[in-house]
N, C-alpha and C. Protein backbone atom coordinates (compact mmCIF):
# COMPACT_ATOMS: atom_id res chain seq x y z
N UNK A 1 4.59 -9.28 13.33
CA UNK A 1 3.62 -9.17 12.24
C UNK A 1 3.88 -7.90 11.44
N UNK A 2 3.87 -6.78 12.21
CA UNK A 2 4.30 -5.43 11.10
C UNK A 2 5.57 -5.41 10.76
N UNK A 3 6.66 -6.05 10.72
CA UNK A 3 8.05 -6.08 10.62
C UNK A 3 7.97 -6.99 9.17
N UNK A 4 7.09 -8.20 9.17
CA UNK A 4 7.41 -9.23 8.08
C UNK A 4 6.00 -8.67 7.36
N UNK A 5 5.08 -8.14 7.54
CA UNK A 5 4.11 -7.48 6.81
C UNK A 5 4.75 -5.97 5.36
N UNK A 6 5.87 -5.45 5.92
CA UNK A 6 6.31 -4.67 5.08
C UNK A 6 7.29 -5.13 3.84
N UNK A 7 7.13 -6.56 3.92
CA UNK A 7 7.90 -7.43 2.66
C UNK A 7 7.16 -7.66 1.87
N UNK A 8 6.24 -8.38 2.68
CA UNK A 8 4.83 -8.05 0.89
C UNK A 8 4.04 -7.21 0.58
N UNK A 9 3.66 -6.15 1.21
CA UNK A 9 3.48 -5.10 0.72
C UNK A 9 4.15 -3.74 0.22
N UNK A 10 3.99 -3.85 -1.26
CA UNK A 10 4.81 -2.58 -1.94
C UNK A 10 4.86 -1.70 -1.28
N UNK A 11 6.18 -0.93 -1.14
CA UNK A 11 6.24 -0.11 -0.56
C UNK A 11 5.69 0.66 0.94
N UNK A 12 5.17 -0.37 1.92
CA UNK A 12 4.81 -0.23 3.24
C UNK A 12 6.34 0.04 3.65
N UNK A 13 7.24 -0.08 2.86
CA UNK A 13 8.22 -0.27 4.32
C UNK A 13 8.81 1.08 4.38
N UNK A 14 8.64 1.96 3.21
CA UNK A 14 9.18 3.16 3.06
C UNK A 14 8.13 3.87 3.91
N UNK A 15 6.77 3.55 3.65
CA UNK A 15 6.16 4.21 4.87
C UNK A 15 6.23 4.22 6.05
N UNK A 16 6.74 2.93 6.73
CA UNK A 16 6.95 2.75 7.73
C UNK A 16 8.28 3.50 7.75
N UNK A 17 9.66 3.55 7.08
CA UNK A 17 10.55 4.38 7.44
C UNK A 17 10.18 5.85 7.86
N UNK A 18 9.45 6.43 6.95
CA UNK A 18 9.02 8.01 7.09
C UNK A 18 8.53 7.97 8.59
N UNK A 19 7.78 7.23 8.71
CA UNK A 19 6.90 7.51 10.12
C UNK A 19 7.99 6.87 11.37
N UNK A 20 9.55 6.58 11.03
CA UNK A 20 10.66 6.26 12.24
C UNK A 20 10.14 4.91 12.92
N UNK A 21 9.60 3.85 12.24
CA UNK A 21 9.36 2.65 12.70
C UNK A 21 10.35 1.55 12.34
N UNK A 22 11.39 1.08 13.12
CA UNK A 22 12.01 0.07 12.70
C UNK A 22 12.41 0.48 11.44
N UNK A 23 13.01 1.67 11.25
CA UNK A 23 13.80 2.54 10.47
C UNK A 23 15.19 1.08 8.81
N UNK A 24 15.95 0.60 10.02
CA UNK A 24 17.08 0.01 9.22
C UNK A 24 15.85 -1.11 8.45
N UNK A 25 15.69 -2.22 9.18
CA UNK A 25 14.68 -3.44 8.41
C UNK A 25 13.64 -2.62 7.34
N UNK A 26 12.77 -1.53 7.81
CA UNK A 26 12.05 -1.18 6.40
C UNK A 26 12.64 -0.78 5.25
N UNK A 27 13.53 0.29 5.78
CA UNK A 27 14.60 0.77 4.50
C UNK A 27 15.07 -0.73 3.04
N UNK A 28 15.23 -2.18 4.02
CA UNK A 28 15.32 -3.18 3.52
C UNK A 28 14.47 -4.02 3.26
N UNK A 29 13.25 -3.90 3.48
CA UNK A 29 12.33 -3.99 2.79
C UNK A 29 11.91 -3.37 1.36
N UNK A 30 11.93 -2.25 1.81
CA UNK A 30 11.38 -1.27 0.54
C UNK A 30 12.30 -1.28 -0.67
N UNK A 31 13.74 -1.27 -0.29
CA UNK A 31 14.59 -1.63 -1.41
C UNK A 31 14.40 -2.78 -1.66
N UNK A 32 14.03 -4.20 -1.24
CA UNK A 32 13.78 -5.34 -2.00
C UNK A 32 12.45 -5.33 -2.50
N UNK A 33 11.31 -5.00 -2.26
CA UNK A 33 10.08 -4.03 -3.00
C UNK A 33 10.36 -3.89 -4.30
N UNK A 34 11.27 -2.65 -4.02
CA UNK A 34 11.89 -1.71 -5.76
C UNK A 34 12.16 -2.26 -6.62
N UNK A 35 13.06 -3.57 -6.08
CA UNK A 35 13.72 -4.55 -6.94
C UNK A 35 12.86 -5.38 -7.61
N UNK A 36 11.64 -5.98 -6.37
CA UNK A 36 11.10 -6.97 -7.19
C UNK A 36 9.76 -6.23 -8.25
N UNK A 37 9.72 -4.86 -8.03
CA UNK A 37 8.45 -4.23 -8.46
C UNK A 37 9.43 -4.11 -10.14
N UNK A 38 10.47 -3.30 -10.29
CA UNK A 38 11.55 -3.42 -11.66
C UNK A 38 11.84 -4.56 -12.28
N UNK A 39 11.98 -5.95 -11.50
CA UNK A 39 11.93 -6.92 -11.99
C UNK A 39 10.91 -7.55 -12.95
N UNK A 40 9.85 -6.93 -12.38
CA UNK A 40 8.59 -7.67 -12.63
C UNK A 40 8.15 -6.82 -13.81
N UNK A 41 8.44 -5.42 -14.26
CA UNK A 41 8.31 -4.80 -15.04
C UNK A 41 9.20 -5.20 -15.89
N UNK A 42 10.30 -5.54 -16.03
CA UNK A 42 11.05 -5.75 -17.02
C UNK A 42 10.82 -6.85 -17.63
N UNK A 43 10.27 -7.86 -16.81
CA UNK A 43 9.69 -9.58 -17.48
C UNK A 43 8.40 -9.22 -18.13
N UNK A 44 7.71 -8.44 -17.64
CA UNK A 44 6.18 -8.35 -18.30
C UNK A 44 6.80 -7.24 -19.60
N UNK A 45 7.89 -6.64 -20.02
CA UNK A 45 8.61 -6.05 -21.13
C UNK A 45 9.16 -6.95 -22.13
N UNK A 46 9.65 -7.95 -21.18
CA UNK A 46 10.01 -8.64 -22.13
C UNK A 46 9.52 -9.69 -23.10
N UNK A 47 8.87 -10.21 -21.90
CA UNK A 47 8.32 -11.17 -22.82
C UNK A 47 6.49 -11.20 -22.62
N UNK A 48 5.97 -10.04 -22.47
CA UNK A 48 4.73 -10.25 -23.22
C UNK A 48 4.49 -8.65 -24.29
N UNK A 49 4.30 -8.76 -25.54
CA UNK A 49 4.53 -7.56 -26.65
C UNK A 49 4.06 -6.63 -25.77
N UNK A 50 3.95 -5.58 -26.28
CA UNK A 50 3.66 -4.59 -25.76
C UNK A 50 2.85 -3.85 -26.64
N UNK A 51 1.31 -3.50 -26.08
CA UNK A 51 0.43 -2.86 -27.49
C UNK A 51 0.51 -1.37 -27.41
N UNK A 52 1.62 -1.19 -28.48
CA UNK A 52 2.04 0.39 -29.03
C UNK A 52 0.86 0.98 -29.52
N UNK A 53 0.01 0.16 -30.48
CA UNK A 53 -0.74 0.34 -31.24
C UNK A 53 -2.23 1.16 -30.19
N UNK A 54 -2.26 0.64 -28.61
CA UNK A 54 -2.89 1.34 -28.40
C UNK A 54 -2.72 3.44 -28.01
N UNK A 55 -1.22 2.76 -27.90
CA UNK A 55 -1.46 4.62 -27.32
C UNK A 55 -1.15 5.14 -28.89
N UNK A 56 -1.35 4.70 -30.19
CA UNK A 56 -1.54 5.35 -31.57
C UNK A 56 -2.63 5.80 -31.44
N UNK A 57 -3.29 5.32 -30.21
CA UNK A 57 -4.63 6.03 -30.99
C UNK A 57 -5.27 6.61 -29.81
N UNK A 58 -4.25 7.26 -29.33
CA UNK A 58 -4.72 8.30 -28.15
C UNK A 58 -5.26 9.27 -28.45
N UNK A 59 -6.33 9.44 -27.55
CA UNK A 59 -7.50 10.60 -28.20
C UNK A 59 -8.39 10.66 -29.70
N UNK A 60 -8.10 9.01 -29.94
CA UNK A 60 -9.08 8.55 -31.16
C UNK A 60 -10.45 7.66 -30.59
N UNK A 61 -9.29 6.92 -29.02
CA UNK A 61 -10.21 5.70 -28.63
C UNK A 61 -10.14 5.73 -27.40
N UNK A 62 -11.05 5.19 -26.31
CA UNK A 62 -10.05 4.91 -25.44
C UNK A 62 -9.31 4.00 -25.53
N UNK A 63 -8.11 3.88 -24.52
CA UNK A 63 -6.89 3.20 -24.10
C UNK A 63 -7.07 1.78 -23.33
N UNK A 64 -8.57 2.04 -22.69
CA UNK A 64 -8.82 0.13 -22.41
C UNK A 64 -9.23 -0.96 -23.09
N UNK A 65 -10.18 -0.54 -24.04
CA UNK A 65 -10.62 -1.28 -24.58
C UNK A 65 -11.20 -0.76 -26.50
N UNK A 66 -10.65 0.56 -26.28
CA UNK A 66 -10.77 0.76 -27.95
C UNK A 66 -11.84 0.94 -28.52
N UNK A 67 -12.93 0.72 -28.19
CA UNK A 67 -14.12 0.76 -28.77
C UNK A 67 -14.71 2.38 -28.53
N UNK A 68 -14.44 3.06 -29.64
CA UNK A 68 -14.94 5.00 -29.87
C UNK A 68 -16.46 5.34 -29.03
N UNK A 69 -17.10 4.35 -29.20
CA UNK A 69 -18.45 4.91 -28.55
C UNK A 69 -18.45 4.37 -27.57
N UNK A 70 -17.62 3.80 -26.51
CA UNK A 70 -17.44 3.90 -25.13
C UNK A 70 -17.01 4.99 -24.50
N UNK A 71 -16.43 5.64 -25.75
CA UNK A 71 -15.20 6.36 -24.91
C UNK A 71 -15.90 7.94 -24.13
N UNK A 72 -15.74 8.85 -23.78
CA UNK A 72 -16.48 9.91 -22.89
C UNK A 72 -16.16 10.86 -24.29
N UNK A 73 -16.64 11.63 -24.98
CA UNK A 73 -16.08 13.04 -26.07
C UNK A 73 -16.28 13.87 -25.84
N UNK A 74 -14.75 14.43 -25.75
CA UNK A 74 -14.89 16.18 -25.52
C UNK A 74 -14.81 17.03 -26.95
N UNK A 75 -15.97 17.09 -27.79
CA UNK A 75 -15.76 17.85 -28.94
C UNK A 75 -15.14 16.34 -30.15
N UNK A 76 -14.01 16.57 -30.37
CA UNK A 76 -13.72 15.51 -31.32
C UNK A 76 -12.43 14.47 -30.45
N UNK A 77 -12.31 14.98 -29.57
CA UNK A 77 -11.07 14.29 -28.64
C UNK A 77 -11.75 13.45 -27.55
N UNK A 78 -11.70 12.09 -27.58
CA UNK A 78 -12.11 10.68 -26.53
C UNK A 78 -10.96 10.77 -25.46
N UNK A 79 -11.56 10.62 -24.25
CA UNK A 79 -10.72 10.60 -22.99
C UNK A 79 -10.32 9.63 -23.27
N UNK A 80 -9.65 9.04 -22.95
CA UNK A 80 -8.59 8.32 -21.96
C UNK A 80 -9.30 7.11 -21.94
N UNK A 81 -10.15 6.82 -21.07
CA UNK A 81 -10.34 5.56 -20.63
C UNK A 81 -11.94 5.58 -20.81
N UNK A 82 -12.44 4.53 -20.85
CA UNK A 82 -14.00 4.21 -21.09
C UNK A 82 -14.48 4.64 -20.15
N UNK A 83 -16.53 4.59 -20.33
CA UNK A 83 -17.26 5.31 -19.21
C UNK A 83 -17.25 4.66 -17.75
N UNK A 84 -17.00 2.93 -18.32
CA UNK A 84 -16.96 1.86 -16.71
C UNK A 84 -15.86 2.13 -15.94
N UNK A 85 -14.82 2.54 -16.80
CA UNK A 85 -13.09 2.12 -15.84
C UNK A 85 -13.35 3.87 -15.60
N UNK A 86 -13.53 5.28 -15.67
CA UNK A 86 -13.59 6.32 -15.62
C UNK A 86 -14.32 6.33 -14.31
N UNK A 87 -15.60 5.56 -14.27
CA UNK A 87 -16.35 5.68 -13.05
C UNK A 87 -15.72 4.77 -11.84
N UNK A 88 -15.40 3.54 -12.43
CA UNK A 88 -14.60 3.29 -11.30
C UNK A 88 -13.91 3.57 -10.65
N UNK A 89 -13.20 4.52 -11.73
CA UNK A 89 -11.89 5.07 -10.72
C UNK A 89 -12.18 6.49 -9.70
N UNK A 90 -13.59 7.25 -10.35
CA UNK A 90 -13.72 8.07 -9.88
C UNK A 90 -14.95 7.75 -8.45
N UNK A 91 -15.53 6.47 -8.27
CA UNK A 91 -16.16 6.04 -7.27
C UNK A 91 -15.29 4.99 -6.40
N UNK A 92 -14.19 4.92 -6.99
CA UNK A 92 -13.32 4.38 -5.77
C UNK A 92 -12.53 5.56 -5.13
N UNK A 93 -12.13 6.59 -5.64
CA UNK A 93 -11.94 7.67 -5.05
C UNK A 93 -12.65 8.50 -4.21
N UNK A 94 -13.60 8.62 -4.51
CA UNK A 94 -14.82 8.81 -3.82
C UNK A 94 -15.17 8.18 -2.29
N UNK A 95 -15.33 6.79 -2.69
CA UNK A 95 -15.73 6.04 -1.54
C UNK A 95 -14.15 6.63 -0.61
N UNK A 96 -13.16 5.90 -1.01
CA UNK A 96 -11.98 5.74 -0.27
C UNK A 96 -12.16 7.38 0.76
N UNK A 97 -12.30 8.41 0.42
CA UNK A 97 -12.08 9.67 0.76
C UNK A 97 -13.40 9.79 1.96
N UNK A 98 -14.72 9.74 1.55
CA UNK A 98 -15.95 9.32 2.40
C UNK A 98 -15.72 8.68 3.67
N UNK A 99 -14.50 7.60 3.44
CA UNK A 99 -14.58 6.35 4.85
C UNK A 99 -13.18 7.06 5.44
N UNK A 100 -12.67 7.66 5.07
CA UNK A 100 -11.40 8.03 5.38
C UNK A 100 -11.87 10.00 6.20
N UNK A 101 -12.93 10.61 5.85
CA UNK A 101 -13.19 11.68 6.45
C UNK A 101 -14.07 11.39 7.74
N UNK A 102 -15.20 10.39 7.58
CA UNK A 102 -16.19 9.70 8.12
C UNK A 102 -15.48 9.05 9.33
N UNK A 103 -14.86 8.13 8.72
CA UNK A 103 -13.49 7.52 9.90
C UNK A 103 -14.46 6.36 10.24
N UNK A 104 -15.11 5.69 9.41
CA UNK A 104 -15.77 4.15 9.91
C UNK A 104 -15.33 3.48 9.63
N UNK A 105 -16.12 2.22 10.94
CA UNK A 105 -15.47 1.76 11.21
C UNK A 105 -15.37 0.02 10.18
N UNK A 106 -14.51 -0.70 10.42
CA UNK A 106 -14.79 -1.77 9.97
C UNK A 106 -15.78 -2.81 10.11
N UNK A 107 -16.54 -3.32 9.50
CA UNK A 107 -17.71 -4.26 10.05
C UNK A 107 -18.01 -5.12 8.92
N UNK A 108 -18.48 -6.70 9.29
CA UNK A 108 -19.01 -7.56 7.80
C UNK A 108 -19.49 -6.80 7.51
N UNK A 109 -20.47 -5.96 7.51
CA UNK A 109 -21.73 -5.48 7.02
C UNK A 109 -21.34 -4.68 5.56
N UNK A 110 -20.35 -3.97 6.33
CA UNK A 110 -19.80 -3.06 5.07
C UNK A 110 -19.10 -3.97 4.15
N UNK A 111 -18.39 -4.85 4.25
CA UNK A 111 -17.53 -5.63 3.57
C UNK A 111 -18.82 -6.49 2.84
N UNK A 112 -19.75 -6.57 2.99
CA UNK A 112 -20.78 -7.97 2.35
C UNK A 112 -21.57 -6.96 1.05
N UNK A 113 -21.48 -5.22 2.21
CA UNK A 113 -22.27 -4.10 1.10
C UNK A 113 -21.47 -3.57 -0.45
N UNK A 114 -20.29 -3.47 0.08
CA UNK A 114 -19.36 -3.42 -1.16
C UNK A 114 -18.91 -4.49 -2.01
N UNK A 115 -19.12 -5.65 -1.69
CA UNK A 115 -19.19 -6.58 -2.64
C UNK A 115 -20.42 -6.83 -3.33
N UNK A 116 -21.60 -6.34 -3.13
CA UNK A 116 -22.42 -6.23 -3.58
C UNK A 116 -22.90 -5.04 -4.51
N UNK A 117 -21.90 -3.91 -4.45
CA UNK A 117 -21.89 -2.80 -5.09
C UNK A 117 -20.91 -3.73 -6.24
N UNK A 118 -20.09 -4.62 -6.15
CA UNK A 118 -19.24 -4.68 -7.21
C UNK A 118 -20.02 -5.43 -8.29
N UNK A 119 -20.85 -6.04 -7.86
CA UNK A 119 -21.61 -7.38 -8.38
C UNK A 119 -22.52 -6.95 -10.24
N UNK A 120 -23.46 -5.79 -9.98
CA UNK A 120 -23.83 -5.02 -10.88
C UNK A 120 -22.86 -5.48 -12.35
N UNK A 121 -21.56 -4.31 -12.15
CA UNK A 121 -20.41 -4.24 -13.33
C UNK A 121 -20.19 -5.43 -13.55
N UNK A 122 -19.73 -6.69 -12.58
CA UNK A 122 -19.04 -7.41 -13.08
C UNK A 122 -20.12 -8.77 -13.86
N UNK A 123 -21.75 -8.46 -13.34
CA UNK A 123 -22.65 -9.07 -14.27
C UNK A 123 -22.85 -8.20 -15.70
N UNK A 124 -23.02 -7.35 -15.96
CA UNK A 124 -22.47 -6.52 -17.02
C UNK A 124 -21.75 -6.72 -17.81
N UNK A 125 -20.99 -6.84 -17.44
CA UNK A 125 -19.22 -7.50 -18.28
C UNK A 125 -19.43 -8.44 -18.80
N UNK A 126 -20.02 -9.87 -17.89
CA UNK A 126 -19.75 -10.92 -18.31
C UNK A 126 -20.88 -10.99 -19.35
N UNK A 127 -22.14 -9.94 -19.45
CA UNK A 127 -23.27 -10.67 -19.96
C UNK A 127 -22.90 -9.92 -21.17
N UNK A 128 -22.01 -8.70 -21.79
CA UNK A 128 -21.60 -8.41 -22.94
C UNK A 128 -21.20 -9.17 -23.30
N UNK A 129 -19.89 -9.54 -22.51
CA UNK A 129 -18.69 -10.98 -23.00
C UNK A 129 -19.40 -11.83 -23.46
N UNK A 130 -20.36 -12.47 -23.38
CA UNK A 130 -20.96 -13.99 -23.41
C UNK A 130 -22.40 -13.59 -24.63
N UNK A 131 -22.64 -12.88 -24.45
CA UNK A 131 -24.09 -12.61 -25.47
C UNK A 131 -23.81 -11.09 -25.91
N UNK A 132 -25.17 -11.21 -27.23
CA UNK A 132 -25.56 -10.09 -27.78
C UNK A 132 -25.62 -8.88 -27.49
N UNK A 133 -25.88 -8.79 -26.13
CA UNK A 133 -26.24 -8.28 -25.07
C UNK A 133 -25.66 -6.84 -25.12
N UNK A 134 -25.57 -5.57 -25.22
CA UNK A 134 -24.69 -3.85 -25.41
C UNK A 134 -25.72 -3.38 -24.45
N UNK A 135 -24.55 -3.05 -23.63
CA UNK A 135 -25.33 -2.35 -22.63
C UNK A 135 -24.73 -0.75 -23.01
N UNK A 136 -25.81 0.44 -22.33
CA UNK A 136 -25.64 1.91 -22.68
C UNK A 136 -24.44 2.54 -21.58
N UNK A 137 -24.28 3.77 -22.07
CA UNK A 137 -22.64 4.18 -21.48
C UNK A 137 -23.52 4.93 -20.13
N UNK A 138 -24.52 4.97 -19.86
CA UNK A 138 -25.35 5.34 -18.69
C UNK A 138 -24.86 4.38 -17.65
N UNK A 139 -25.74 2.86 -18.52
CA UNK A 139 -25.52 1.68 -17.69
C UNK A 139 -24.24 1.20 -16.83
N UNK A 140 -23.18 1.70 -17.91
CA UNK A 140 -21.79 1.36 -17.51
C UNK A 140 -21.15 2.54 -16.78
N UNK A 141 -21.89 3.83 -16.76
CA UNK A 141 -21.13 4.61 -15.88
C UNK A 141 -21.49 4.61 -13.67
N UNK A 142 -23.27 3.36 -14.16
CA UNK A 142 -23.79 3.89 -12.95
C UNK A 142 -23.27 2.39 -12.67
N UNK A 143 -23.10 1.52 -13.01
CA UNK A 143 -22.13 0.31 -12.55
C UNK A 143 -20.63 0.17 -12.13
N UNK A 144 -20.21 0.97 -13.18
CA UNK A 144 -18.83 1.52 -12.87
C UNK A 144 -18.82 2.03 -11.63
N UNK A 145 -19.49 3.09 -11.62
CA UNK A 145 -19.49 4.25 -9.95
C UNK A 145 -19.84 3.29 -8.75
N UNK A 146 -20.30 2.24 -9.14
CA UNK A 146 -21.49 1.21 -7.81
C UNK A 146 -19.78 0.53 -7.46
N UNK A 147 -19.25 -0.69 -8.62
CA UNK A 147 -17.68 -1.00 -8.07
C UNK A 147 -16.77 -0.56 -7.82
N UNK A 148 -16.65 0.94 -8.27
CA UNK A 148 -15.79 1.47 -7.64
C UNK A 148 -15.67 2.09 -6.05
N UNK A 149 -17.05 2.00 -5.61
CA UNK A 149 -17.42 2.80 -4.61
C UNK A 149 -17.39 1.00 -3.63
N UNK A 150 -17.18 0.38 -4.12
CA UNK A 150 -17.12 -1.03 -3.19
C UNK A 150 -15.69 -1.09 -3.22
N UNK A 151 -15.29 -1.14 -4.58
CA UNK A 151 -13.68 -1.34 -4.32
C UNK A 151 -12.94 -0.50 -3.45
N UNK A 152 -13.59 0.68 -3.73
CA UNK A 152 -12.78 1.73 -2.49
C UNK A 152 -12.98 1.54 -1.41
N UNK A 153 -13.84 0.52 -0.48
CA UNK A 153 -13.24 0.65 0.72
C UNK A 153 -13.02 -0.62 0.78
N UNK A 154 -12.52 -1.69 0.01
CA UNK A 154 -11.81 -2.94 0.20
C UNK A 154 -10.29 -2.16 -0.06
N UNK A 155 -9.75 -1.07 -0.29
CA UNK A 155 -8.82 -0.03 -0.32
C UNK A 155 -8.82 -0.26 0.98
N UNK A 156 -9.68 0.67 1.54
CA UNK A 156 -9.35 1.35 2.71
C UNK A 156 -9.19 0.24 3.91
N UNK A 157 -9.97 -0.81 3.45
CA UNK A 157 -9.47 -1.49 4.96
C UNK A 157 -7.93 -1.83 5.36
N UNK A 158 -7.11 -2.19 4.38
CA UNK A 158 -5.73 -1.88 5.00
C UNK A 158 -5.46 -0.92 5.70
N UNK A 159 -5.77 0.45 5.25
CA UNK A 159 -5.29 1.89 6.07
C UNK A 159 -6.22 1.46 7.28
N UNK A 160 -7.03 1.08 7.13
CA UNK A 160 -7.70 1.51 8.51
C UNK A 160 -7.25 0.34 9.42
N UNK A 161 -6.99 -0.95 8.96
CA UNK A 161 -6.88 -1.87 9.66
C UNK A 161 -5.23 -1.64 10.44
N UNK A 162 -4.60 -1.33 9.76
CA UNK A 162 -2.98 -1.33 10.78
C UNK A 162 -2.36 0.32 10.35
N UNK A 163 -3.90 0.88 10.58
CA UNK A 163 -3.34 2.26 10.88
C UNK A 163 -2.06 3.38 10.28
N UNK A 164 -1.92 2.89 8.95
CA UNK A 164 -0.88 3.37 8.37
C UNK A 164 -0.68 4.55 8.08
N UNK A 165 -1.95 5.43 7.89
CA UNK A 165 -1.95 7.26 7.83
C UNK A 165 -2.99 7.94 8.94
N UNK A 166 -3.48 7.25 10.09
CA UNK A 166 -4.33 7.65 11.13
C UNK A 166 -3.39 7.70 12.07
């Protein structure tokens, strides 16, 4: 199972080399990884355009979705990325680091609680998408922080489950 487990997961097998596990097979793993991870970048280059047009307008908009009054402003310069994908990323970091100092353990419970943290944003989303409906950059930062803090430990259960940095 951990020998044919480091073929589909990116780059497990280089981890597994570092840590002297079945050293030759991961090494060959991870180089067919590289390959198919370059491959796959070069097809999604080729043939789907590529929107230049968004990083024109770096530090006009954000970069996900473009819309100026999503974006976070420092003075006259817009971060990077909107208030939902900003919180996500910073409550999946969050969580991930929490379960990873904490060291808990796996259980439905947690897995049924973080999908339920995701649930919020992704009714959000759809109810902009579909209706009238503008929700505030409050709304989307404390939704954002709720899925990201679920997504982060649907993260962590790999590490924790086959022990890859414990």
């Amino acid at each position: 199972m951990e020998k044919g487990l480091s073929f589909f997961v990116p780059f497990l097998g280089l981890v597994w080399f570092i840590k002297k596990k079945h050293r030759v097979f991961n090494m060959i793993a991870f180089i067919v990884n590289l390959i198919a991870c370059i491959g796959c970048i070069l097809l999604i280059v080729k043939f789907i355009p590529f929107p230049y047009t968004r990083f024109a307008n770096f530090g006009n908009k954000p970069l996900c979705n473009l819309k100026e009054e999503r974006g976070i402003h420092f003075g006259s310069f817009v971060f990077v990325l909107c208030y939902r994908c900003t919180f996500i990323i910073l409550g999946g970091i969050l969580s991930f680091f929490i379960m990873y100092l904490k060291k808990i353990r796996i259980h439905y419970f947690y897995i049924i609680f973080s999908f339920l943290f995701i649930l919020p944003c992704f009714f959000d989303g759809i109810l902009q998408l579909s209706t009238r409906y503008e929700s505030t950059n409050i709304i989307r930062a404390l939704t954002g922080f709720l899925a990201g803090f679920g997504i982060g430990y649907f993260l962590y259960l790999p590490f924790k489950k086959w022990s890859l940095f414990f």
